[in-house]
N, C-alpha and C. Protein backbone atom coordinates (compact mmCIF):
# COMPACT_ATOMS: atom_id res chain seq x y z
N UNK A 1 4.44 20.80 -6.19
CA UNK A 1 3.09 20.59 -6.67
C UNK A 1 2.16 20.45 -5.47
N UNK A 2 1.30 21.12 -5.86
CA UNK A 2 0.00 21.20 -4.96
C UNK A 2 -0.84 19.79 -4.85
N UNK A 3 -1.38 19.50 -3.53
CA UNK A 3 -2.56 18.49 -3.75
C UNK A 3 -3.66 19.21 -3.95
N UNK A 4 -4.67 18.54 -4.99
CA UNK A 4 -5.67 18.71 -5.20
C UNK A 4 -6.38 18.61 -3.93
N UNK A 5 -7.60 19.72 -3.77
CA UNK A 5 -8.46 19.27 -2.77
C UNK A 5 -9.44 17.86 -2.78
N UNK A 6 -9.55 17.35 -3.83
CA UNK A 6 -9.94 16.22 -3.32
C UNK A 6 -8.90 14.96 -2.52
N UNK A 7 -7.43 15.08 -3.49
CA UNK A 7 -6.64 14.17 -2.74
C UNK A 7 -6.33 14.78 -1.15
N UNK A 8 -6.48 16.30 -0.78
CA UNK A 8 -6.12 16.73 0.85
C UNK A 8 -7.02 15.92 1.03
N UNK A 9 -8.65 15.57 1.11
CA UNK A 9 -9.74 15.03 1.78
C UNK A 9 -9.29 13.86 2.00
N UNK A 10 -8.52 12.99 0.56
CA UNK A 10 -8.21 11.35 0.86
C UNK A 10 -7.47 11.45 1.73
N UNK A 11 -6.31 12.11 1.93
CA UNK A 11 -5.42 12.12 3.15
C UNK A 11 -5.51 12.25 4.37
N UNK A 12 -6.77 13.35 4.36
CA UNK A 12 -7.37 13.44 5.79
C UNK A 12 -7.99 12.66 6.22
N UNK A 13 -8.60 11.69 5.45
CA UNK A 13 -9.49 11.03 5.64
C UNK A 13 -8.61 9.80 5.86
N UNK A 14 -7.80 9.50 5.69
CA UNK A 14 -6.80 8.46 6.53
C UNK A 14 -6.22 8.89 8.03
N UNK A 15 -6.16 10.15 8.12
CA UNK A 15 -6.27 10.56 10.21
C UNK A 15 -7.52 10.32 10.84
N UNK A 16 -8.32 10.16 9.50
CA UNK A 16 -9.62 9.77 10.87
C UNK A 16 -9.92 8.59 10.76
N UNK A 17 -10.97 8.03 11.58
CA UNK A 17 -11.67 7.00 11.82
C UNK A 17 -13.05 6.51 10.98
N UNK A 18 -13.02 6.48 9.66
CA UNK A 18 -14.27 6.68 9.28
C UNK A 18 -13.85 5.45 8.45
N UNK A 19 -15.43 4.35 8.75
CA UNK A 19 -15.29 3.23 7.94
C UNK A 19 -15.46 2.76 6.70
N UNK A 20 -14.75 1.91 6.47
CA UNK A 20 -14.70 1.88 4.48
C UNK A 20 -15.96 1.52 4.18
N UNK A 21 -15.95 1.87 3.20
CA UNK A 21 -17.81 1.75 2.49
C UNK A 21 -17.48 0.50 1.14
N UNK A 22 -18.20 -0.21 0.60
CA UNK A 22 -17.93 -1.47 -0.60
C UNK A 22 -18.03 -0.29 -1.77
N UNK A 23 -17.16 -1.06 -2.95
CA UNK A 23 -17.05 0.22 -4.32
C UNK A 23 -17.84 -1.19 -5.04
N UNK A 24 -18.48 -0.56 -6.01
CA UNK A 24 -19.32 -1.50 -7.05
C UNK A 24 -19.08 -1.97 -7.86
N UNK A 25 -18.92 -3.31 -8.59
CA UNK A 25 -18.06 -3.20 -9.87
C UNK A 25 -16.72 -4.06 -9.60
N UNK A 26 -16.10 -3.92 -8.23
CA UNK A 26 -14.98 -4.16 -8.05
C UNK A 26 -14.16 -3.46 -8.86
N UNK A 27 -13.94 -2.17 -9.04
CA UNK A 27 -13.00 -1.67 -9.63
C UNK A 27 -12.35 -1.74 -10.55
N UNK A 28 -12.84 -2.68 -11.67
CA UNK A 28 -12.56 -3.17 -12.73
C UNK A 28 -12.97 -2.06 -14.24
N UNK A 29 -12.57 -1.86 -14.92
CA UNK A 29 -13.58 -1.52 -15.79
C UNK A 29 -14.01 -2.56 -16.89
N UNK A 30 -15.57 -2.43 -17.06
CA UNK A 30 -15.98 -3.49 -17.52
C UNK A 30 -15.65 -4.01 -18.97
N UNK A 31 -14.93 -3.03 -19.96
CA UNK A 31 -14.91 -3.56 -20.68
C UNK A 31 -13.47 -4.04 -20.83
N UNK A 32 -12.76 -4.69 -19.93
CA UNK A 32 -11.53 -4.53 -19.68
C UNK A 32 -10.96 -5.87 -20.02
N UNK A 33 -10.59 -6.38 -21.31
CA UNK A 33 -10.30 -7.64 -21.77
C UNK A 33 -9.49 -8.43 -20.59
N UNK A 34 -9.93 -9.79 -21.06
CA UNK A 34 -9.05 -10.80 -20.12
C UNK A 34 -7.31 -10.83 -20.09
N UNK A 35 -6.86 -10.69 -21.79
CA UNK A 35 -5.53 -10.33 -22.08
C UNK A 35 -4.75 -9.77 -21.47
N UNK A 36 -5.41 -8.37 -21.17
CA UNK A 36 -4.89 -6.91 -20.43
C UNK A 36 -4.89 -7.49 -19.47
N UNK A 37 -5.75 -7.98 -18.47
CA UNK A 37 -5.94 -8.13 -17.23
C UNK A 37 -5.14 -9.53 -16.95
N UNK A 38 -4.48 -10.04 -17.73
CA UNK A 38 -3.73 -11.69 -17.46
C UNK A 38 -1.90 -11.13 -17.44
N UNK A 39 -1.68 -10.00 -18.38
CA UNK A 39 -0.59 -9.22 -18.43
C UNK A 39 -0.17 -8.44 -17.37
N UNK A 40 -1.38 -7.89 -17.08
CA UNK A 40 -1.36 -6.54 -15.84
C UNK A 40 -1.37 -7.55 -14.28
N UNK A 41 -1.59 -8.85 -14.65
CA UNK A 41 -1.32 -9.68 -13.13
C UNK A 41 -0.35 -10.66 -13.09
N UNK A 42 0.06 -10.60 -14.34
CA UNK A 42 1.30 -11.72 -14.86
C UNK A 42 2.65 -10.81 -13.51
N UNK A 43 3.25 -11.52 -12.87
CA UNK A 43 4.17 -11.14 -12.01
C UNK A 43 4.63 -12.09 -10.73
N UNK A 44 5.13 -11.46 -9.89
CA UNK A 44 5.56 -12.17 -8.63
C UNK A 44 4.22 -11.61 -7.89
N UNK A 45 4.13 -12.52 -7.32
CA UNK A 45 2.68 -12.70 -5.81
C UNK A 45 2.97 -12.21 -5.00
N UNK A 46 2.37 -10.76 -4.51
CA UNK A 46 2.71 -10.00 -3.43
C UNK A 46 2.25 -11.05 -2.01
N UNK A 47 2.40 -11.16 -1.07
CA UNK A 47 2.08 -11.31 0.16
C UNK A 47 0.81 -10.51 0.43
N UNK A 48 -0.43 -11.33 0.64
CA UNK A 48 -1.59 -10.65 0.99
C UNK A 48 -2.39 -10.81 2.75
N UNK A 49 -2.62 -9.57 2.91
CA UNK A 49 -3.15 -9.98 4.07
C UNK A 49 -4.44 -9.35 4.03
N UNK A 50 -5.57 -9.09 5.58
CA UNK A 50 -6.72 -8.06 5.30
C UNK A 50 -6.62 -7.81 6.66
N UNK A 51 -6.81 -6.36 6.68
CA UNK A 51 -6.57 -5.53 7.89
C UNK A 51 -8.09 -5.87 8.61
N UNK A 52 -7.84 -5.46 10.05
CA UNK A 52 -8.76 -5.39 11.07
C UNK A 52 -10.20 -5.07 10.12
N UNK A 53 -10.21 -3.96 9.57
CA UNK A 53 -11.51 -3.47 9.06
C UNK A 53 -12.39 -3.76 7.64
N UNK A 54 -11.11 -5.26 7.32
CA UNK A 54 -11.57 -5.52 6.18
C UNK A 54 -10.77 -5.45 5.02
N UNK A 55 -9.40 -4.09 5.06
CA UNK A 55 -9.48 -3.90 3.73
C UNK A 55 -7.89 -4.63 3.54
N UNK A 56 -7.81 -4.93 2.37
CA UNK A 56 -6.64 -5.65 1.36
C UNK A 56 -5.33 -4.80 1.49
N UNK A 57 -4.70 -5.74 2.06
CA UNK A 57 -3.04 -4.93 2.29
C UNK A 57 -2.22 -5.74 1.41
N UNK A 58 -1.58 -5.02 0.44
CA UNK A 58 -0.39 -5.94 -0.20
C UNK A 58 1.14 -5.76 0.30
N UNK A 59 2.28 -6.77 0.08
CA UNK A 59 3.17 -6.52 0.69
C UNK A 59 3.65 -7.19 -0.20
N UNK A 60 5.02 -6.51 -1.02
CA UNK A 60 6.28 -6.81 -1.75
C UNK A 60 7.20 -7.82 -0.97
N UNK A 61 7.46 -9.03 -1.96
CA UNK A 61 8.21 -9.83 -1.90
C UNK A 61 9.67 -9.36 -1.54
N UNK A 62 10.30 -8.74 -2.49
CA UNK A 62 11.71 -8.63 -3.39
C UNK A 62 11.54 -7.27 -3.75
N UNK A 63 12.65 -6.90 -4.44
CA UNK A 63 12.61 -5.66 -5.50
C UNK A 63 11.80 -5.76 -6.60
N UNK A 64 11.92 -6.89 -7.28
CA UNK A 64 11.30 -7.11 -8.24
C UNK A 64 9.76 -7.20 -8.49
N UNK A 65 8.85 -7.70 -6.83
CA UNK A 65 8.12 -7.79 -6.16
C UNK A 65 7.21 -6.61 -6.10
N UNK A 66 8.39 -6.11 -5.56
CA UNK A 66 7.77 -4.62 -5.08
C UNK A 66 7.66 -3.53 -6.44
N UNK A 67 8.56 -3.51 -7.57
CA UNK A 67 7.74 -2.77 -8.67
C UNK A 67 6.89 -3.44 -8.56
N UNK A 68 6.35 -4.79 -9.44
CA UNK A 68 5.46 -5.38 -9.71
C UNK A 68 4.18 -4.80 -8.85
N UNK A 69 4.29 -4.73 -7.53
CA UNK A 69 3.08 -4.72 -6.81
C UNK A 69 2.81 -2.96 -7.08
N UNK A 70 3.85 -2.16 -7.02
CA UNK A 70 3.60 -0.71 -6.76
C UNK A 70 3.39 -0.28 -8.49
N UNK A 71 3.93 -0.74 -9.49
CA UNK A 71 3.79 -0.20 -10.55
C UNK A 71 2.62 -0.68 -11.64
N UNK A 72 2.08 -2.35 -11.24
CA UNK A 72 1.32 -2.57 -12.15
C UNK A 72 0.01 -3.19 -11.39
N UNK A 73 -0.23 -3.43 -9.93
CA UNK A 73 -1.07 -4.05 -9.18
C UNK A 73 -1.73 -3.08 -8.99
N UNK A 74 -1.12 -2.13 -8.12
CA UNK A 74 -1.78 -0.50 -7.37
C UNK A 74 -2.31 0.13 -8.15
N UNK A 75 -3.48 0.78 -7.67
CA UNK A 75 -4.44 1.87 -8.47
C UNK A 75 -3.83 3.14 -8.15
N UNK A 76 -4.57 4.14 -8.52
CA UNK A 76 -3.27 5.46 -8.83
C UNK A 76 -4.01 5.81 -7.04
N UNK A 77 -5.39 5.66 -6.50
CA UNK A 77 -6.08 6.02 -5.35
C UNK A 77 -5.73 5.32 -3.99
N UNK A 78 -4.56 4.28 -4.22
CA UNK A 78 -4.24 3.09 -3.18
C UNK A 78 -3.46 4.22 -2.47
N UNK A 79 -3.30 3.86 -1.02
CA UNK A 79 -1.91 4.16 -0.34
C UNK A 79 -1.16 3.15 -0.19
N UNK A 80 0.01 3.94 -0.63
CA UNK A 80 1.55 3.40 -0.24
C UNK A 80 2.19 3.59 0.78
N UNK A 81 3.10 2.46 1.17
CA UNK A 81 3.68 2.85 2.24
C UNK A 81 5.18 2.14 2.01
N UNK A 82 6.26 2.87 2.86
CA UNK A 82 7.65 2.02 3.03
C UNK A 82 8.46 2.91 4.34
N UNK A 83 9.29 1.81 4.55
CA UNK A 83 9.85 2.46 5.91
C UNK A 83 10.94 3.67 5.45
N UNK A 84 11.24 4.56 5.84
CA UNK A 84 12.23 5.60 5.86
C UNK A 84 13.74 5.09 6.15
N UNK A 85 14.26 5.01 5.35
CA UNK A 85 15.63 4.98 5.91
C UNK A 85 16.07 3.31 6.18
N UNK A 86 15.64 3.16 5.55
CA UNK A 86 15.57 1.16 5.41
C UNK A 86 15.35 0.48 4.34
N UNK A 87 16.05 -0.22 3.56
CA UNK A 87 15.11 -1.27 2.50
C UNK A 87 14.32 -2.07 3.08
N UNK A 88 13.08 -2.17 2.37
CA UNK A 88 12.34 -3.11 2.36
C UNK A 88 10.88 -3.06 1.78
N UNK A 89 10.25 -4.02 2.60
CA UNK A 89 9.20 -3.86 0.95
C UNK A 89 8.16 -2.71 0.93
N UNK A 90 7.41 -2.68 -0.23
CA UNK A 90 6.48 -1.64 -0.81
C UNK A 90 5.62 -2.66 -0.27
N UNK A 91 4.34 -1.61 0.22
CA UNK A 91 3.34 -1.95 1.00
C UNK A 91 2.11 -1.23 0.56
N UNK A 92 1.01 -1.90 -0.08
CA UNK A 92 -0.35 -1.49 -0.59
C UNK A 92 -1.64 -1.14 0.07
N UNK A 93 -2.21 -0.54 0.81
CA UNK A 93 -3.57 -0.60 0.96
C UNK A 93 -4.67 -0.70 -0.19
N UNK A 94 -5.00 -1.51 -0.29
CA UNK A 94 -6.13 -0.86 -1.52
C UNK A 94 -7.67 -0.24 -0.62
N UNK A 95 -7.65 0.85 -1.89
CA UNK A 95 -8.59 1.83 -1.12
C UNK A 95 -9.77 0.90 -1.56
N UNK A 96 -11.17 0.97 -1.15
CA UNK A 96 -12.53 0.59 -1.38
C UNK A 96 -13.43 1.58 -2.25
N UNK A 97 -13.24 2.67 -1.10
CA UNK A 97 -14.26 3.70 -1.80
C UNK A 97 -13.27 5.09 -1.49
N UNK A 98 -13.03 5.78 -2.59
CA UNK A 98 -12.27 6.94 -2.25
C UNK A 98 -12.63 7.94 -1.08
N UNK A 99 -13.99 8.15 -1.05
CA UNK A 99 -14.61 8.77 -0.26
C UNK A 99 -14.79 8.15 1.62
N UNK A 100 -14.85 7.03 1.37
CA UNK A 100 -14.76 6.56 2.63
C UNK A 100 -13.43 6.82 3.86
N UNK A 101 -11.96 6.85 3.17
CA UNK A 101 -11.28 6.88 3.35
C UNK A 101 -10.69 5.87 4.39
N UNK A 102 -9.58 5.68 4.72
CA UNK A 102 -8.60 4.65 5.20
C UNK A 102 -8.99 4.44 6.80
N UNK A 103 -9.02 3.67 7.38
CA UNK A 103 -9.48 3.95 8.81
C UNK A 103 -7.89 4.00 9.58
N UNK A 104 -7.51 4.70 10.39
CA UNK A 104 -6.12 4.88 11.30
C UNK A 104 -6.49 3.30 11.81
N UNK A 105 -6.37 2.50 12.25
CA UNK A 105 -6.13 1.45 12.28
C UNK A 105 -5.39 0.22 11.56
N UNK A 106 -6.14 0.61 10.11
CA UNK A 106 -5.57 -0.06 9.22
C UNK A 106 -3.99 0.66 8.46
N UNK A 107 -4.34 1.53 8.68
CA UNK A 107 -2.87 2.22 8.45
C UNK A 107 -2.26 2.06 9.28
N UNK A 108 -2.16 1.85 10.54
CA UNK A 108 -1.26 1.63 11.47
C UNK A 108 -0.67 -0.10 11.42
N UNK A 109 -1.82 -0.96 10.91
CA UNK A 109 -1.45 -2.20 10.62
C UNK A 109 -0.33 -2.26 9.87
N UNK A 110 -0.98 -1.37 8.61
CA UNK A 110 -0.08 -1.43 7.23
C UNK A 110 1.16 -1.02 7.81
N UNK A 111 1.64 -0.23 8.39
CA UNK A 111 2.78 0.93 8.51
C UNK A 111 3.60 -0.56 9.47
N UNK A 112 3.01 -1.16 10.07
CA UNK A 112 3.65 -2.02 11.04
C UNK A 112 3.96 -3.48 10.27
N UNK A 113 3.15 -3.81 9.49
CA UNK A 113 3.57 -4.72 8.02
C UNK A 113 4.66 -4.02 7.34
N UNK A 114 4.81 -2.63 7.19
CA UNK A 114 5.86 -2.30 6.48
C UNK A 114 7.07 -2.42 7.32
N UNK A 115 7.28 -1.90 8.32
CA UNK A 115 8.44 -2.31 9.21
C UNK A 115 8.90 -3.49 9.44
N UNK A 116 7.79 -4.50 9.55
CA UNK A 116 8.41 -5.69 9.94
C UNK A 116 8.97 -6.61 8.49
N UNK A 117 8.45 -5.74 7.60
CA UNK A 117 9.50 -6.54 6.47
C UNK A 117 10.05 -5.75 5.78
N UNK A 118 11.15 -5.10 6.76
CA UNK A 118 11.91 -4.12 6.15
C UNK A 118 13.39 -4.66 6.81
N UNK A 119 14.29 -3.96 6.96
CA UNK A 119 15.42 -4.64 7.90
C UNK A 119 15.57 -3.30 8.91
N UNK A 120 14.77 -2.98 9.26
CA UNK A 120 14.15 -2.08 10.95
C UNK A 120 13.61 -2.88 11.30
N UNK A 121 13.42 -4.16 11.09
CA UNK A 121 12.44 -5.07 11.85
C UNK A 121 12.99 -5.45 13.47
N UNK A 122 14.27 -5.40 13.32
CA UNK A 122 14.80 -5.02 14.97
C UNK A 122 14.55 -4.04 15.82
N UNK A 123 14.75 -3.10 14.96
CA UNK A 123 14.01 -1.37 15.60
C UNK A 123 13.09 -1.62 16.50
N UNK A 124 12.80 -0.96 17.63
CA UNK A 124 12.12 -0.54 18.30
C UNK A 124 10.64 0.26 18.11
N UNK A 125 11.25 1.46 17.43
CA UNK A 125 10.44 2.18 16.56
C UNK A 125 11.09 2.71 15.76
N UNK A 126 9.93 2.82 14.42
CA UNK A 126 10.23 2.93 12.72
C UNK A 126 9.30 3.63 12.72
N UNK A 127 9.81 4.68 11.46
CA UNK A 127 9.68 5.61 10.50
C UNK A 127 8.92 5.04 9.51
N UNK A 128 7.32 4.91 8.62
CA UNK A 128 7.22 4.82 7.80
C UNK A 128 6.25 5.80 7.27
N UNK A 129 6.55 6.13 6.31
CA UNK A 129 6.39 7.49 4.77
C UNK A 129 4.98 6.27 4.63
N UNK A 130 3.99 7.18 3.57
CA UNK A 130 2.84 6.47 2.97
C UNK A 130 2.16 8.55 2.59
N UNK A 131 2.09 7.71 1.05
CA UNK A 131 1.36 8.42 0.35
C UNK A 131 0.47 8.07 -0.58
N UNK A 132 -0.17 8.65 -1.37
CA UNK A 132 -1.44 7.62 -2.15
C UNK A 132 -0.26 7.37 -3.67
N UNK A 133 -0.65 6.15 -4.41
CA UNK A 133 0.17 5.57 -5.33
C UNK A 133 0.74 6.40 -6.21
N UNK A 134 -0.70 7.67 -6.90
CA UNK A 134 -0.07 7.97 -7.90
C UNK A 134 0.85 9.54 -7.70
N UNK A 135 1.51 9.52 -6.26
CA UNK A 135 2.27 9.90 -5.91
C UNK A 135 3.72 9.30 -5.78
N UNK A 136 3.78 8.08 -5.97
CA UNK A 136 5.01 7.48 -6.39
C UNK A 136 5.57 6.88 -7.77
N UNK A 137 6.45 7.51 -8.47
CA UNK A 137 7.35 7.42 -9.63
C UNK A 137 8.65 6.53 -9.05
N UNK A 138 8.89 5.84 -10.41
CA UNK A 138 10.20 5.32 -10.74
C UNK A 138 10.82 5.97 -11.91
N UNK A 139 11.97 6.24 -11.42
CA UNK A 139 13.24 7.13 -11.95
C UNK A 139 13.58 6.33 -13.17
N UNK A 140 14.19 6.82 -14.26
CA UNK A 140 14.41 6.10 -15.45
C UNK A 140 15.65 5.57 -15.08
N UNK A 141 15.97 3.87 -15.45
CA UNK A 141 17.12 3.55 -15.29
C UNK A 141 17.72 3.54 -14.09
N UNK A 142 16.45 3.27 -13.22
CA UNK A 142 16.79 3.07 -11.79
C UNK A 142 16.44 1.55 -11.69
N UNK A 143 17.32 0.78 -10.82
CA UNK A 143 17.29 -0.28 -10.51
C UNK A 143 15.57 -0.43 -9.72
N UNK A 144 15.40 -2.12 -10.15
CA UNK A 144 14.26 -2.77 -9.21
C UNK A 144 13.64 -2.34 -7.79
N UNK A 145 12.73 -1.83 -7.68
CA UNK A 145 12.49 -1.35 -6.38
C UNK A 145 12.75 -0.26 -5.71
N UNK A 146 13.07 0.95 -6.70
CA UNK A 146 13.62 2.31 -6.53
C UNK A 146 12.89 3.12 -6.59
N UNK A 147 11.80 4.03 -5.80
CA UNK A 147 11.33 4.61 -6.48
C UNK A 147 11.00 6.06 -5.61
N UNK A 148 11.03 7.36 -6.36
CA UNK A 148 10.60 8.78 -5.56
C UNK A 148 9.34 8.59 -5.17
N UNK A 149 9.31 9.51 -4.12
CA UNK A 149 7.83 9.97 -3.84
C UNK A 149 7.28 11.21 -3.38
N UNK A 150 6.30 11.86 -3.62
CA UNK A 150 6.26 13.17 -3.32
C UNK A 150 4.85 13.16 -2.50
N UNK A 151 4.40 14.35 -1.98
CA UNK A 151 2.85 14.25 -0.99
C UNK A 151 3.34 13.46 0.09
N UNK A 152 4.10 13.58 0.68
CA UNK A 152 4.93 12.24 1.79
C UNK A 152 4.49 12.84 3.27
N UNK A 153 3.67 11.66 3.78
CA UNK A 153 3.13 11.69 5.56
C UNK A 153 3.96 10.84 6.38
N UNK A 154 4.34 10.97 7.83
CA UNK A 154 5.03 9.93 8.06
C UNK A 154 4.19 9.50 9.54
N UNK A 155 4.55 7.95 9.72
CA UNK A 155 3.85 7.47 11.10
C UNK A 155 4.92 6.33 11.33
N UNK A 156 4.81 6.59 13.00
CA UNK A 156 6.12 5.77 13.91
C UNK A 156 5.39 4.85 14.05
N UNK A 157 5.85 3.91 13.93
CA UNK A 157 5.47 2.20 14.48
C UNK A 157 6.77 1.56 15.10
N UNK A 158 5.86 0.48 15.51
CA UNK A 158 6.80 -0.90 15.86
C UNK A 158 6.52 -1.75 15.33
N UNK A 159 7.72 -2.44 14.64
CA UNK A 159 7.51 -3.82 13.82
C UNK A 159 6.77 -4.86 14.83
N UNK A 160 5.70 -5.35 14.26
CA UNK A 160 4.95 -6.37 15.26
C UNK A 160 4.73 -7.73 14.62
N UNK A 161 5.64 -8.65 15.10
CA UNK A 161 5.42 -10.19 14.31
C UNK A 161 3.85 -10.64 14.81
N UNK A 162 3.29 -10.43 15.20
CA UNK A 162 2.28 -11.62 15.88
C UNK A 162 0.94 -11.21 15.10
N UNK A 163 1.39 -9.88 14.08
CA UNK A 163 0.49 -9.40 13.69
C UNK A 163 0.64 -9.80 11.62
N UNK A 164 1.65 -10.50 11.92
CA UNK A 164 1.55 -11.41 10.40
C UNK A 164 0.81 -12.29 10.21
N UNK A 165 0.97 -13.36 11.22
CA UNK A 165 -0.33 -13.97 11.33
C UNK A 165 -1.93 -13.68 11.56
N UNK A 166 -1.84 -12.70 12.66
CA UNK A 166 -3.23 -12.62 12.77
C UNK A 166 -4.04 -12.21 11.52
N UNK A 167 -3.25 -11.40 10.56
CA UNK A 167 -3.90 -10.57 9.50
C UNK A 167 -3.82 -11.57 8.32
N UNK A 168 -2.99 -12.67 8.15
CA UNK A 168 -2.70 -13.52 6.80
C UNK A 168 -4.04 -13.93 6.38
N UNK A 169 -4.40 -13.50 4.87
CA UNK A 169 -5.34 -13.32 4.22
C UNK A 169 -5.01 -15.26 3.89
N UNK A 170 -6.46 -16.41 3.65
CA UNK A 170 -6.29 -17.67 3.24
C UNK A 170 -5.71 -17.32 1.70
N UNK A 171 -5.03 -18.60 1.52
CA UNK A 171 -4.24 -18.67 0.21
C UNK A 171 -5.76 -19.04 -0.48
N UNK A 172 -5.16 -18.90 -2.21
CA UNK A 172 -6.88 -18.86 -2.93
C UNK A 172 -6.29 -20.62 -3.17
């Protein structure tokens, strides 16, 4: 399957440097009952942080964690990320404004949040895949935290501890 030319632009627009713009609304839709929205957050608490430029990185606990965060938290426009060739957790950017696109910075954060809570966290340098969400499926009858992905980019990092802290979003 082909990417749409608007999703090539989102993608490209994560190699460059171009800064996130605020979305209006908060991304909600407004007529979007409290119910739905108490169900759709009912789960395990991803690990939150906020990248250099502002924007909201989520990071999977567990398996269980990590559906939760990738299957019912993530918008279909978020990028995903996970290390190659390693368990560990599913990792969220949430996008702002589709058009603005991801700044290489913050993806490089993210990609380095994904390594370091993966078990490459010894590694030197890591492999991590990141594609936008609604490029990742879970297989029927696949265990917790399993899931394909297709549209797949990859970027080398190094797991960086010092950068858990600096980025740890305050608890609410």
């Amino acid at each position: 399957r082909l990417l749409a030319p608007r999703d090539r632009a989102v993608l490209a627009a994560v190699e460059s440097s171009a800064a996130p713009a605020g979305r209006a609304g908060g991304g909600r839709a407004a007529g979007a009952s409290a119910p739905a929205r108490k169900k759709r957050d009912a789960g395990p608490v991803p690990r939150r942080f906020i990248s250099s430029e502002g924007l909201p990185i989520l990071v999977g606990r567990d398996n269980q964690g990590n559906d939760h965060l990738t299957l019912h938290l993530s918008r279909s426009e978020d990028l995903w990320l996970h290390t190659e060739g390693f368990p560990g957790s599913h990792v969220v950017i949430r996008v702002q404004n589709r058009t603005g696109g991801i700044p290489r910075r913050t993806l490089i954060e993210a990609a380095q949040l994904a390594a370091y809570y993966s078990q490459a966290r010894t590694h030197g340098k890591v492999a991590v895949s990141y594609t936008l969400r609604k490029y990742v499926r879970k297989p029927r009858k696949s265990p917790p935290g399993q899931v394909t992905i297709t549209q797949v980019k990859t970027i080398v990092v190094s797991p960086d501890k010092s950068l858990v802290s600096k980025l740890a979003a305050p608890e609410d």
